[in-house]
PDB file of N, CA and C in Angstrom:
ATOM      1  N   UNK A   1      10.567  21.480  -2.681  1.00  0.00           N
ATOM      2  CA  UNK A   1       9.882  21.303  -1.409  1.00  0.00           C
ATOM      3  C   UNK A   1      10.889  20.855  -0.347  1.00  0.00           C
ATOM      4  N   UNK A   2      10.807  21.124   1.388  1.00  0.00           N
ATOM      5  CA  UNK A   2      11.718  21.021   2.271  1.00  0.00           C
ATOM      6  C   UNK A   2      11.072  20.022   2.727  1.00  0.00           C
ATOM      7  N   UNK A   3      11.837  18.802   2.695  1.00  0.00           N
ATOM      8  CA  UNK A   3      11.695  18.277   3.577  1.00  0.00           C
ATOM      9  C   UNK A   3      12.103  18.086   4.932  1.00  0.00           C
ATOM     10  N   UNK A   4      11.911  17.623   6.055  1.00  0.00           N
ATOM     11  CA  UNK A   4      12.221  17.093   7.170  1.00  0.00           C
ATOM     12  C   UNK A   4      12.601  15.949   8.097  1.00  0.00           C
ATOM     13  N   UNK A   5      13.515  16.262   8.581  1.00  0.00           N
ATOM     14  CA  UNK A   5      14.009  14.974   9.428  1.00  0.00           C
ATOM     15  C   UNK A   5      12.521  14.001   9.301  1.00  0.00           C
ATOM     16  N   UNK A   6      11.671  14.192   9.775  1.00  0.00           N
ATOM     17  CA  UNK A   6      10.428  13.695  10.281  1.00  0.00           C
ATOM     18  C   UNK A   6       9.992  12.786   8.918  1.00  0.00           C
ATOM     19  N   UNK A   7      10.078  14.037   7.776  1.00  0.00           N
ATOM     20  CA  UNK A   7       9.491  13.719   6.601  1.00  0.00           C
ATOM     21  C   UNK A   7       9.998  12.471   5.964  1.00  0.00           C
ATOM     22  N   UNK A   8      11.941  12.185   6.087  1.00  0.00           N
ATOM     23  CA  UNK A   8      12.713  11.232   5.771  1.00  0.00           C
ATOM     24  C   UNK A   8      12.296   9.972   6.124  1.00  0.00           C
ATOM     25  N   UNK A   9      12.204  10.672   7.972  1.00  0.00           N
ATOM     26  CA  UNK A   9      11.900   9.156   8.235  1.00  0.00           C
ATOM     27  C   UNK A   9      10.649   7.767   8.135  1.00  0.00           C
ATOM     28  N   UNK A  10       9.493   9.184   7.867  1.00  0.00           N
ATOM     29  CA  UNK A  10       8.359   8.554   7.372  1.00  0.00           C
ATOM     30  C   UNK A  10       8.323   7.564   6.147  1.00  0.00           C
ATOM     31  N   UNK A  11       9.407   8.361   5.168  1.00  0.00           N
ATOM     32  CA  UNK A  11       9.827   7.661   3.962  1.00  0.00           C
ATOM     33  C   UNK A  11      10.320   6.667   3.746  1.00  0.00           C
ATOM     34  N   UNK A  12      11.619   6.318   4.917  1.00  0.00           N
ATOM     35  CA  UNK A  12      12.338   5.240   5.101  1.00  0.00           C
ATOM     36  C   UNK A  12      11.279   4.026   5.636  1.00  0.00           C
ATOM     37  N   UNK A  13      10.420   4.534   6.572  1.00  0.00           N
ATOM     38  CA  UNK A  13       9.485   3.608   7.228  1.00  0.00           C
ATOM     39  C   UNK A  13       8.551   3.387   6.000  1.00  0.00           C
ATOM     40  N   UNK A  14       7.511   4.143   5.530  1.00  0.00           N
ATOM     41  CA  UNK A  14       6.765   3.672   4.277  1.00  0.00           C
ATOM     42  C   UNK A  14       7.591   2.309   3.255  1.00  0.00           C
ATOM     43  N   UNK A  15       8.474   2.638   2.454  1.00  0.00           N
ATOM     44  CA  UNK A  15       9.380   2.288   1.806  1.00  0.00           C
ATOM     45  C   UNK A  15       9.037   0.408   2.602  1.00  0.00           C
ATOM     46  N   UNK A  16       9.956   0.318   3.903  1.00  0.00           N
ATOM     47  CA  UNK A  16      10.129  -0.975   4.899  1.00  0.00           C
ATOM     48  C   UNK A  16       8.352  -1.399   4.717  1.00  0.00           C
ATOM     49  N   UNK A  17       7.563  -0.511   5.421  1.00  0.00           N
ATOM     50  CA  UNK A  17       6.349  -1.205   5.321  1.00  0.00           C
ATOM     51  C   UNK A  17       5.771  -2.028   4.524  1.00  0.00           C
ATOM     52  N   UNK A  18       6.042  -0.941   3.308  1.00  0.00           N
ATOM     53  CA  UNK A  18       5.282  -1.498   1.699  1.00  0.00           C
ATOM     54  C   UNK A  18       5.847  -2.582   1.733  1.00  0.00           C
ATOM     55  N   UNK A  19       6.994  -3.273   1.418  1.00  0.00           N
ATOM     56  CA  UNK A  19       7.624  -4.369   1.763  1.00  0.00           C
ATOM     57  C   UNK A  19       7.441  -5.113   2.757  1.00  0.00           C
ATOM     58  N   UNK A  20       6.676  -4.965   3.512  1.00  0.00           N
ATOM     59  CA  UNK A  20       6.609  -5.902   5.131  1.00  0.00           C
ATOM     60  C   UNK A  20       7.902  -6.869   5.695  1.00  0.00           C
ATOM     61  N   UNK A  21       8.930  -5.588   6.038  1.00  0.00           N
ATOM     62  CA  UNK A  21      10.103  -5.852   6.466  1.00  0.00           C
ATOM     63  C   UNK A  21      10.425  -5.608   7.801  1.00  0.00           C
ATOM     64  N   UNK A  22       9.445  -5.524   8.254  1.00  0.00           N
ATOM     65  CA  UNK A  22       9.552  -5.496   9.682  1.00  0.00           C
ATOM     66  C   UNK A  22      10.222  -6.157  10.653  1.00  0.00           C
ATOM     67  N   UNK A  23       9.843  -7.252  10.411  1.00  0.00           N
ATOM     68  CA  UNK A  23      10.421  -8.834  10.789  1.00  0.00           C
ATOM     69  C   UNK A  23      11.737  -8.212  11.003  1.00  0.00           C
ATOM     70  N   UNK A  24      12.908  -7.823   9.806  1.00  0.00           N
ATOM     71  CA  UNK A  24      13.853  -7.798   9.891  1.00  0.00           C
ATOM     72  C   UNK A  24      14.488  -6.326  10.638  1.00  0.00           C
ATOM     73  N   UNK A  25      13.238  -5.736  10.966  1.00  0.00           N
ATOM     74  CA  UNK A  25      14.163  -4.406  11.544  1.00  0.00           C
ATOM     75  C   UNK A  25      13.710  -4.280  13.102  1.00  0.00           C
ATOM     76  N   UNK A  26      14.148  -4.950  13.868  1.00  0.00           N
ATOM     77  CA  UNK A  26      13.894  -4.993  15.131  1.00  0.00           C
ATOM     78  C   UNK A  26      15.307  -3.955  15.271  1.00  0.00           C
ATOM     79  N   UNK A  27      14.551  -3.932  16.521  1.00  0.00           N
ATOM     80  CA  UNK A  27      15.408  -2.279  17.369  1.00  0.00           C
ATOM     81  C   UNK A  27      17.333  -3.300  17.103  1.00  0.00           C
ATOM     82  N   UNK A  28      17.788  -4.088  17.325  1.00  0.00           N
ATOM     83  CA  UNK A  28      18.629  -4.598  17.377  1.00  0.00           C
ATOM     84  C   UNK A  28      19.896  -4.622  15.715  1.00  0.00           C
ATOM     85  N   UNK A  29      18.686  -5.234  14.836  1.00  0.00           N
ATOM     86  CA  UNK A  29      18.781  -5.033  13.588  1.00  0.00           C
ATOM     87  C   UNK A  29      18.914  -3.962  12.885  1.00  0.00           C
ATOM     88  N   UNK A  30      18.673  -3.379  13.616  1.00  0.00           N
ATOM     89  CA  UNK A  30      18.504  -1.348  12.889  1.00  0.00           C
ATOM     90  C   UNK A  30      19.886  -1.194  13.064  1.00  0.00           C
ATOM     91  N   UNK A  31      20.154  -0.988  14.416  1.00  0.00           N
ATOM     92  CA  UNK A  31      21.575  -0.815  15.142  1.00  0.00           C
ATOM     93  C   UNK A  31      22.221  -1.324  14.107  1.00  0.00           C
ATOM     94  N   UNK A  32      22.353  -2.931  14.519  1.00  0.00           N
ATOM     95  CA  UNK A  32      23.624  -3.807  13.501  1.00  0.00           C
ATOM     96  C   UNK A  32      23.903  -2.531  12.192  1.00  0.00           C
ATOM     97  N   UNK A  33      22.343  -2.722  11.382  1.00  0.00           N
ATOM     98  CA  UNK A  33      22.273  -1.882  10.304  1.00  0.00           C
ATOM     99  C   UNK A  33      23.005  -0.816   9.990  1.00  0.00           C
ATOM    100  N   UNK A  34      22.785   0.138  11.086  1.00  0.00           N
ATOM    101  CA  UNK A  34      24.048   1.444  11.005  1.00  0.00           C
ATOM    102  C   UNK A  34      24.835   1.253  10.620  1.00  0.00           C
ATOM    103  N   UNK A  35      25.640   0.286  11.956  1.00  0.00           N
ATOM    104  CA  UNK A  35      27.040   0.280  11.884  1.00  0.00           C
ATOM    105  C   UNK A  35      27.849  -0.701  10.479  1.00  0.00           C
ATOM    106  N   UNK A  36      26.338  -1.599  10.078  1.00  0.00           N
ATOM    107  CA  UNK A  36      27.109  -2.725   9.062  1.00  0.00           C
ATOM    108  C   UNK A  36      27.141  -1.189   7.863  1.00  0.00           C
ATOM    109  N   UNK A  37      26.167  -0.319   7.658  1.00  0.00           N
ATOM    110  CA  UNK A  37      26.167   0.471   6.300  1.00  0.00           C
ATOM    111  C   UNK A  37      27.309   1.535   6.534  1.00  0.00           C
ATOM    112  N   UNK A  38      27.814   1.998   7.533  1.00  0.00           N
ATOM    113  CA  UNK A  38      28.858   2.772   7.864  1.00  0.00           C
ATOM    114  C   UNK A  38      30.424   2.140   7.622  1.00  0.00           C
ATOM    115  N   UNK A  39      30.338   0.970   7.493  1.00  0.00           N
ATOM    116  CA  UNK A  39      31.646   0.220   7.263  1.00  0.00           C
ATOM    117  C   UNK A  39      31.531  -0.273   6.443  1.00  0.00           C
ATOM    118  N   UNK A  40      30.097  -0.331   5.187  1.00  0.00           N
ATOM    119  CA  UNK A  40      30.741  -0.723   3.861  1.00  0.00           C
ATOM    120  C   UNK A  40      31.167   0.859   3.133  1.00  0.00           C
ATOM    121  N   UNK A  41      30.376   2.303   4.142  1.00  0.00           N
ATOM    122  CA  UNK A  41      30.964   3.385   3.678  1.00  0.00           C
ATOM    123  C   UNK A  41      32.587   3.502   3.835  1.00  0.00           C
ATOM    124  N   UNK A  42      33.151   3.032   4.696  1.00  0.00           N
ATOM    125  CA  UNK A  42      34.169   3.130   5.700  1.00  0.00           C
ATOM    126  C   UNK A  42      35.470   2.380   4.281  1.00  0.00           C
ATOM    127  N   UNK A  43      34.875   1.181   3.900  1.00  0.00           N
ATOM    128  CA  UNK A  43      35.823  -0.034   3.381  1.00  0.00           C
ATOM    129  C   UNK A  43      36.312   1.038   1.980  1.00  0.00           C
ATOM    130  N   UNK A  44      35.394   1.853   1.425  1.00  0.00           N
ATOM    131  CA  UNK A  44      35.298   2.662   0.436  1.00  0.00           C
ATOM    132  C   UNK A  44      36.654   3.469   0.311  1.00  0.00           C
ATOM    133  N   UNK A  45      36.822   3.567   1.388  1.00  0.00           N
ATOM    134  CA  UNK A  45      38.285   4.682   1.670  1.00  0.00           C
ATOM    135  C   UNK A  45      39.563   3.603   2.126  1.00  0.00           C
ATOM    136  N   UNK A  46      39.508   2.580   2.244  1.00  0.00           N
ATOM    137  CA  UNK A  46      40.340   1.927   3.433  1.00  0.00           C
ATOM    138  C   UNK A  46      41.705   1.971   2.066  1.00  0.00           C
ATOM    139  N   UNK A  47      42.687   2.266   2.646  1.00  0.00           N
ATOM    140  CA  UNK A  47      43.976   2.360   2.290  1.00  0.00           C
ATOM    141  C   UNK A  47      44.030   3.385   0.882  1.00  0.00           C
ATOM    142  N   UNK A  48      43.587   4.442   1.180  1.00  0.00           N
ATOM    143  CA  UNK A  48      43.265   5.371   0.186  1.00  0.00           C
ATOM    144  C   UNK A  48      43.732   6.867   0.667  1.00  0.00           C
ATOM    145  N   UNK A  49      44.843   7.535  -0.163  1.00  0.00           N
ATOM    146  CA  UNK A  49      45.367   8.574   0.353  1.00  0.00           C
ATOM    147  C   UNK A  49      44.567   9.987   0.399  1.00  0.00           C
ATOM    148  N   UNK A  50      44.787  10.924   1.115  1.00  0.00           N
ATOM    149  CA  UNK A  50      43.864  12.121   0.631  1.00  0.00           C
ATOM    150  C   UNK A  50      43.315  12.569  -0.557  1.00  0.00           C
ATOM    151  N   UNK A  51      45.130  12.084  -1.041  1.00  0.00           N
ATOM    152  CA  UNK A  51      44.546  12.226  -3.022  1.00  0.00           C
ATOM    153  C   UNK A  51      43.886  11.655  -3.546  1.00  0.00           C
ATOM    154  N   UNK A  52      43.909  10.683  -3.712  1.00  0.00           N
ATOM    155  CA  UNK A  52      43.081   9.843  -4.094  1.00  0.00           C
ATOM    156  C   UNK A  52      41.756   9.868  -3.647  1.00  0.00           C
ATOM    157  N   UNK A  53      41.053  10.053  -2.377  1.00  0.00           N
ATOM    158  CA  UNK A  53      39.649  10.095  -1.605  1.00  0.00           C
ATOM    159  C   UNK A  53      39.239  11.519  -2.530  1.00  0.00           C
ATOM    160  N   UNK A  54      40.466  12.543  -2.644  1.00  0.00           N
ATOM    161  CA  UNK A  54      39.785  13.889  -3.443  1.00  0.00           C
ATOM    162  C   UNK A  54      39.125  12.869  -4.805  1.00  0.00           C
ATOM    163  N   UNK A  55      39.659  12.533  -5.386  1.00  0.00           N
ATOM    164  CA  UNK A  55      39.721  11.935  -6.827  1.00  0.00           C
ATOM    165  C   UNK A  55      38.747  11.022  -6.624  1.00  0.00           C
ATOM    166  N   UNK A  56      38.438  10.351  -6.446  1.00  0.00           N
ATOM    167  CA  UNK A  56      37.195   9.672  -6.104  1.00  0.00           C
ATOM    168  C   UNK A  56      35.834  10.375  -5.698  1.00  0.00           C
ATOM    169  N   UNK A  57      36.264  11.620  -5.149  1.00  0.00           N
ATOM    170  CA  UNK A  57      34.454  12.094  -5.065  1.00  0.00           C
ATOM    171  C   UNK A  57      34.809  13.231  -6.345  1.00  0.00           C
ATOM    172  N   UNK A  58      35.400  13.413  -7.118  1.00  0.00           N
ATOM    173  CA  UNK A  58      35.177  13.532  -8.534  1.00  0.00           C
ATOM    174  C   UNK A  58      35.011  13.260  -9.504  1.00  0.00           C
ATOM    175  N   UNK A  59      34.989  11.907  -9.427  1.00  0.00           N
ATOM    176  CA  UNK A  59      34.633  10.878 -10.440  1.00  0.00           C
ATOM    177  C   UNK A  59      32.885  10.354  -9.943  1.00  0.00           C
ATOM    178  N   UNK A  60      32.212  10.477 -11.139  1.00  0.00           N
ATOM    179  CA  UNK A  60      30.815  10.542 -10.746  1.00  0.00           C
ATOM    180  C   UNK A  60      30.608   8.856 -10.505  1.00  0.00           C
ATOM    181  N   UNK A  61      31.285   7.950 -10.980  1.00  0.00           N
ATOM    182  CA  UNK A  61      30.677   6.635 -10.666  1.00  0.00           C
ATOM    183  C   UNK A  61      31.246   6.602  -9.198  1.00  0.00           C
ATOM    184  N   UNK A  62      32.295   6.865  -8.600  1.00  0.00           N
ATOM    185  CA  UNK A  62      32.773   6.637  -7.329  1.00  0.00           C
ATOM    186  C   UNK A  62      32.110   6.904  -6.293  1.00  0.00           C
ATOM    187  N   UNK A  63      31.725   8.895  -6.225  1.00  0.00           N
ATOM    188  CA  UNK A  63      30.815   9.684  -5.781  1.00  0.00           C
ATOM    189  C   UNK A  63      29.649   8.798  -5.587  1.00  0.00           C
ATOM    190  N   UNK A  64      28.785   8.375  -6.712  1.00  0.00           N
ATOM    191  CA  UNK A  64      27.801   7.622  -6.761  1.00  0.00           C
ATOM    192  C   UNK A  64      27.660   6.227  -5.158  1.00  0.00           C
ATOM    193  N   UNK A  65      28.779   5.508  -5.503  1.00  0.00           N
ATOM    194  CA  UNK A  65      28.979   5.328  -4.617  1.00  0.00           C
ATOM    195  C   UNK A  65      29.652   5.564  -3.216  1.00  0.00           C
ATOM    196  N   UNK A  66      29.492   6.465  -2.931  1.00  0.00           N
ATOM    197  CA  UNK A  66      29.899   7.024  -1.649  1.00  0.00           C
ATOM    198  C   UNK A  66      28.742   7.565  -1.175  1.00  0.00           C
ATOM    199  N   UNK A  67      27.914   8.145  -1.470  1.00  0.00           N
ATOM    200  CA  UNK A  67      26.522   8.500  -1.882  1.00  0.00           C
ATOM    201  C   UNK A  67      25.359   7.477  -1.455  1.00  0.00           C
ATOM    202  N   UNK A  68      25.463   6.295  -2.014  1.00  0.00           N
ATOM    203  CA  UNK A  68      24.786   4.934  -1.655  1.00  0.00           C
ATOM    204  C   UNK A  68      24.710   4.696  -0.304  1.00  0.00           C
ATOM    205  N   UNK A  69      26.195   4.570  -0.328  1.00  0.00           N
ATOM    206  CA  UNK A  69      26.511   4.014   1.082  1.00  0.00           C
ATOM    207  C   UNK A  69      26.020   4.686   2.044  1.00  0.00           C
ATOM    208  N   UNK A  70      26.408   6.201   2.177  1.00  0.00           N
ATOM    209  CA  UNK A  70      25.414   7.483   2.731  1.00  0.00           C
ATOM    210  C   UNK A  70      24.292   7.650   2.972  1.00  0.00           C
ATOM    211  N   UNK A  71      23.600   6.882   1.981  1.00  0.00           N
ATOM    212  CA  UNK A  71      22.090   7.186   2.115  1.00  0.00           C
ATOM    213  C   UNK A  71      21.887   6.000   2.549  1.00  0.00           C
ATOM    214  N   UNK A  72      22.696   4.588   2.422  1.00  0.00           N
ATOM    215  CA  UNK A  72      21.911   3.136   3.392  1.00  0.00           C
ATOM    216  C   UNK A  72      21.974   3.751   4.862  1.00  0.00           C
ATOM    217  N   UNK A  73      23.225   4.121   5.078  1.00  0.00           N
ATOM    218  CA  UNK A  73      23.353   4.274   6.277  1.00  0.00           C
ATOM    219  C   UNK A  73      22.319   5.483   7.135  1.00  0.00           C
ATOM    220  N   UNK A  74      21.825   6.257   6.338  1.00  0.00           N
ATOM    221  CA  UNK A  74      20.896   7.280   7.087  1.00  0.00           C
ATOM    222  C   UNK A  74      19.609   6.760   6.860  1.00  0.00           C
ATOM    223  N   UNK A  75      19.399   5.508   6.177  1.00  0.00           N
ATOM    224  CA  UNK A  75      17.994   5.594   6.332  1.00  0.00           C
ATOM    225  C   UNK A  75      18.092   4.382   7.578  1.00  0.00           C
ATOM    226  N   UNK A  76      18.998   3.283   7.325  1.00  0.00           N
ATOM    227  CA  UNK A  76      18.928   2.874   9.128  1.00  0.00           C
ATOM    228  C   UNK A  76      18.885   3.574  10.286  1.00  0.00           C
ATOM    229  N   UNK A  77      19.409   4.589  10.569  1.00  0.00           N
ATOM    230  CA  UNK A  77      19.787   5.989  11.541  1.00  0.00           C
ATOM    231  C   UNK A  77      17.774   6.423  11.167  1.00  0.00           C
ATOM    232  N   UNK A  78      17.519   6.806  10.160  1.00  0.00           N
ATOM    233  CA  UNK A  78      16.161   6.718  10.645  1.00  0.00           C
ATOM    234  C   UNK A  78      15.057   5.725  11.040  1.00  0.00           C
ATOM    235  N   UNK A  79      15.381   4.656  10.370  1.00  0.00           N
ATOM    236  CA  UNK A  79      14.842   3.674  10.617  1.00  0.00           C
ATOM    237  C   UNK A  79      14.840   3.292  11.868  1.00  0.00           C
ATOM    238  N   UNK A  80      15.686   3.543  12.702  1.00  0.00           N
ATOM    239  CA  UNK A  80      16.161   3.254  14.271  1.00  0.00           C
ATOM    240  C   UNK A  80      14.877   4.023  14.844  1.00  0.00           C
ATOM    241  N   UNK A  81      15.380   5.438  14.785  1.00  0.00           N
ATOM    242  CA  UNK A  81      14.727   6.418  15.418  1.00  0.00           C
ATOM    243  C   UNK A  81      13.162   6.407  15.239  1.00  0.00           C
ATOM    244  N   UNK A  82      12.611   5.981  14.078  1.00  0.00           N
ATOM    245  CA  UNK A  82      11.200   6.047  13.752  1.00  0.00           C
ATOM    246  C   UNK A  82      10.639   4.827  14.796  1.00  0.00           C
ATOM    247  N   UNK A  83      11.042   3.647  14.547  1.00  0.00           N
ATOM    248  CA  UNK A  83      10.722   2.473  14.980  1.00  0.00           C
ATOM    249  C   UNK A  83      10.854   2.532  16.610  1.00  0.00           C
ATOM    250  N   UNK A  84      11.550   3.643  16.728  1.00  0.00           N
ATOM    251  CA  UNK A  84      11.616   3.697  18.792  1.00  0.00           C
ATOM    252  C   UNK A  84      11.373   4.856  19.256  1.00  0.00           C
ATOM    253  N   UNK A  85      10.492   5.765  18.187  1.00  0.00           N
ATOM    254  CA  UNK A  85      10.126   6.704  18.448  1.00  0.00           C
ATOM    255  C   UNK A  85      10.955   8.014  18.966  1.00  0.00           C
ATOM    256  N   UNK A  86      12.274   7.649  18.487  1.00  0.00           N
ATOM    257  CA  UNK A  86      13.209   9.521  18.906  1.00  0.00           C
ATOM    258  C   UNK A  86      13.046  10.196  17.975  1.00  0.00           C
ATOM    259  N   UNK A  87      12.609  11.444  18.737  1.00  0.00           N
ATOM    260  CA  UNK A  87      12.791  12.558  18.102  1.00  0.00           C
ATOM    261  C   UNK A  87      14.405  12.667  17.510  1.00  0.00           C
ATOM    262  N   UNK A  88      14.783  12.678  16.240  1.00  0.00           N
ATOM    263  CA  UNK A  88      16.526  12.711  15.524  1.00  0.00           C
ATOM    264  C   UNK A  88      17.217  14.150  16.071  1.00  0.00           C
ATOM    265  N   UNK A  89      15.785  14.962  15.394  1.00  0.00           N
ATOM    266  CA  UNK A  89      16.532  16.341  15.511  1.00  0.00           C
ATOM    267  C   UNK A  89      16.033  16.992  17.216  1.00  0.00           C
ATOM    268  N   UNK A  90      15.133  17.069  17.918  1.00  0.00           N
ATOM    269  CA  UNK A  90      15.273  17.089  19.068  1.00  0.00           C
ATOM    270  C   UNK A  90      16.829  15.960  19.676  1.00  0.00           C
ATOM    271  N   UNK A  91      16.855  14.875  19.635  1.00  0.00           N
ATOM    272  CA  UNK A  91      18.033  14.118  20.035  1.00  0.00           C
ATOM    273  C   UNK A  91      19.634  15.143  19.529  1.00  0.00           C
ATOM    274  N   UNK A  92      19.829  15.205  17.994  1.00  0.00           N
ATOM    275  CA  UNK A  92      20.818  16.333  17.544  1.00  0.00           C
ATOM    276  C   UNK A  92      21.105  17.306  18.415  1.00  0.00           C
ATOM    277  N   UNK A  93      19.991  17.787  18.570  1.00  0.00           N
ATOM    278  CA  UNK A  93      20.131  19.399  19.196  1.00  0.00           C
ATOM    279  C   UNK A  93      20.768  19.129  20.644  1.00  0.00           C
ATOM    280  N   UNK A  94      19.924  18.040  21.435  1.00  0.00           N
ATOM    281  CA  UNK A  94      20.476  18.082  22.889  1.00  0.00           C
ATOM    282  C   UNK A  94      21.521  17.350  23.061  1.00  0.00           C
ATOM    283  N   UNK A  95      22.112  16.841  21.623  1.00  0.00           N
ATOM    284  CA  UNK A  95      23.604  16.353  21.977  1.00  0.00           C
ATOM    285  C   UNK A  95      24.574  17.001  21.266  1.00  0.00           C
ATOM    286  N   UNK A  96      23.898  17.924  20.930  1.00  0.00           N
ATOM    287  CA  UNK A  96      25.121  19.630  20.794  1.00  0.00           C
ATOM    288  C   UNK A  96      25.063  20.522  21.542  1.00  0.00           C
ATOM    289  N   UNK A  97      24.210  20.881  22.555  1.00  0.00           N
ATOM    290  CA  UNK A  97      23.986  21.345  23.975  1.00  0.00           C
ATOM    291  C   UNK A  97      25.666  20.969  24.422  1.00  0.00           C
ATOM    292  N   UNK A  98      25.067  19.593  24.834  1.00  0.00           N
ATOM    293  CA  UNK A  98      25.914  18.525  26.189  1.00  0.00           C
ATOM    294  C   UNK A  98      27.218  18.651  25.225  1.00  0.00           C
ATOM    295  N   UNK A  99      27.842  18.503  23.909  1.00  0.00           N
ATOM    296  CA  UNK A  99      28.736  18.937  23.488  1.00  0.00           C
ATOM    297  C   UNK A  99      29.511  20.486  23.452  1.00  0.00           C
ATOM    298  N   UNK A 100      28.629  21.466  23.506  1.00  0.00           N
ATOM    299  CA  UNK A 100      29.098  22.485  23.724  1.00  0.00           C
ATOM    300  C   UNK A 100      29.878  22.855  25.644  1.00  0.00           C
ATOM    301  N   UNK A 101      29.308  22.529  25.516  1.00  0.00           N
ATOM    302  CA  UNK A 101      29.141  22.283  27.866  1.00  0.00           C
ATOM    303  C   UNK A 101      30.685  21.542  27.895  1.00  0.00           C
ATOM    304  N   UNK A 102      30.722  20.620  27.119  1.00  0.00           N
ATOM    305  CA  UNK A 102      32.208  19.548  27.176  1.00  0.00           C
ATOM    306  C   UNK A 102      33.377  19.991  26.407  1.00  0.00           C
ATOM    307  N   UNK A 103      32.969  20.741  25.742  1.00  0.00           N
ATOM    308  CA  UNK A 103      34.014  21.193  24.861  1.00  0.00           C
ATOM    309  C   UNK A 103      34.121  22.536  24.271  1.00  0.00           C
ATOM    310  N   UNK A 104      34.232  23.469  25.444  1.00  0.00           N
ATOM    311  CA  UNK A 104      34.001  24.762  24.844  1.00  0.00           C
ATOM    312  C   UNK A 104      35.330  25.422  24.374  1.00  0.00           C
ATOM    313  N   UNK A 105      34.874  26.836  23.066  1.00  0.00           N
ATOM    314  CA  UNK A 105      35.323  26.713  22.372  1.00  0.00           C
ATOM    315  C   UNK A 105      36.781  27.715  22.824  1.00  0.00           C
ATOM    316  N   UNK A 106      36.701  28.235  23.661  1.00  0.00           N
ATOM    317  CA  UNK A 106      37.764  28.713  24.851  1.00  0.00           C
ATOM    318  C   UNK A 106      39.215  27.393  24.693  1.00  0.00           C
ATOM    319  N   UNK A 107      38.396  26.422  25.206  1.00  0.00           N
ATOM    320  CA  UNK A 107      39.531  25.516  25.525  1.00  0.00           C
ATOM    321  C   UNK A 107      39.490  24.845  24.716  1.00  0.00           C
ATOM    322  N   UNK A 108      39.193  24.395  23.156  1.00  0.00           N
ATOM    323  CA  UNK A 108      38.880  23.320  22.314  1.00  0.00           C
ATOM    324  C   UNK A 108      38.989  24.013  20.845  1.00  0.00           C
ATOM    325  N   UNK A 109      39.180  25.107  20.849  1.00  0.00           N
ATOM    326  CA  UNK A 109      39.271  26.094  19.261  1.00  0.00           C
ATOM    327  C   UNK A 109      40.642  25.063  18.330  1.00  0.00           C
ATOM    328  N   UNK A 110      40.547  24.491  17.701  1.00  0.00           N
ATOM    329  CA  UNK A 110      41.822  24.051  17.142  1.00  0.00           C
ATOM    330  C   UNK A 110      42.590  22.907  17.639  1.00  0.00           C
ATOM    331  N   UNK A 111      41.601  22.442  18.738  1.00  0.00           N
ATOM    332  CA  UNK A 111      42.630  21.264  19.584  1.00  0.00           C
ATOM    333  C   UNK A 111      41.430  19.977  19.979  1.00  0.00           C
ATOM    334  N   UNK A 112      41.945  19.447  19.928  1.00  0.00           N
ATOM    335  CA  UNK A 112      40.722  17.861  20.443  1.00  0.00           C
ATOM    336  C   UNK A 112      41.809  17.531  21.448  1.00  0.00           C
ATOM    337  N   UNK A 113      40.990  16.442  22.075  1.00  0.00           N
ATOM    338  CA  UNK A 113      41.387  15.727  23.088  1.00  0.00           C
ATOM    339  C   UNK A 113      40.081  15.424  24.496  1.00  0.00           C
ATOM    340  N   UNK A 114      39.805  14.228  24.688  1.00  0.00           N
ATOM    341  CA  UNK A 114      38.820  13.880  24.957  1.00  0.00           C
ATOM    342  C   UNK A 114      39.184  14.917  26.836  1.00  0.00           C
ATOM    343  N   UNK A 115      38.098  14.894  27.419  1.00  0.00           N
ATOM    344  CA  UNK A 115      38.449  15.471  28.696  1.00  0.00           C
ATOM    345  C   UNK A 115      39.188  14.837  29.515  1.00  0.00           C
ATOM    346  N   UNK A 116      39.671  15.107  30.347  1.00  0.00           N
ATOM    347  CA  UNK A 116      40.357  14.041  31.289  1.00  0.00           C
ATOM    348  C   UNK A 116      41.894  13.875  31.051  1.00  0.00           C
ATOM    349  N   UNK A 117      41.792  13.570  29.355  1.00  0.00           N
ATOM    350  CA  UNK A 117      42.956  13.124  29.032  1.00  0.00           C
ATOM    351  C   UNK A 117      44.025  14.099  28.477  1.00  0.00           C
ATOM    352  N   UNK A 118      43.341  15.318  28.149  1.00  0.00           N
ATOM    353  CA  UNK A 118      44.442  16.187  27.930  1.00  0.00           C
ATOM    354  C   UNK A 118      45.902  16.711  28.779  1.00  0.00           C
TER     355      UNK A 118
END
């Protein structure tokens, strides 16, 4: 069965409810949330060579965790969005619009560099 952005986030929210964790997920707390579950994804890699990051998502306990961390961090990212009512994938879409517009692929095929500063 497919689920949906929509469907996730209902899940993530059910999940918080059943628990009556509300308290702790104020619009503020969500945020923190992201960014705290993105940097225990982040710490995962810290001083870790390409080789090694390969070797680690081949090893199923590692993967496992990389995985974890992945999924704390997206269910805050929904948890955000449910609790303040954005649309994720309407939001996605119109900030790949405004990305395409900024960075087209004429001038950006193979090269970064923020505007301005190139």
């Amino acid at each position: 069965m497919v689920k949906t952005i929509k469907d996730l986030e209902n899940s993530a929210m059910k999940f918080a409810n059943d628990r009556k964790w509300g308290k702790y997920h104020k619009t503020k707390d969500l945020a923190i949330g992201i960014v705290t579950e993105g940097t225990e994804l982040l710490e995962l890699f810290r001083f870790k060579s390409d080789k090694e990051i390969k070797e680690m998502l081949k090893n199923p306990k590692k993967r496992e965790m990389i995985e974890d961390e992945l999924a704390d961090t997206f269910t805050f990212l929904l948890m955000f969005s449910g609790r303040n009512k954005i649309d994720l994938e309407k939001a996605f879409y119109n900030k790949q619009k405004k990305a395409a517009i900024k960075y087209p692929v004429e001038k950006y095929n193979g090269f970064w560099e923020k505007p301005g500063r190139e």
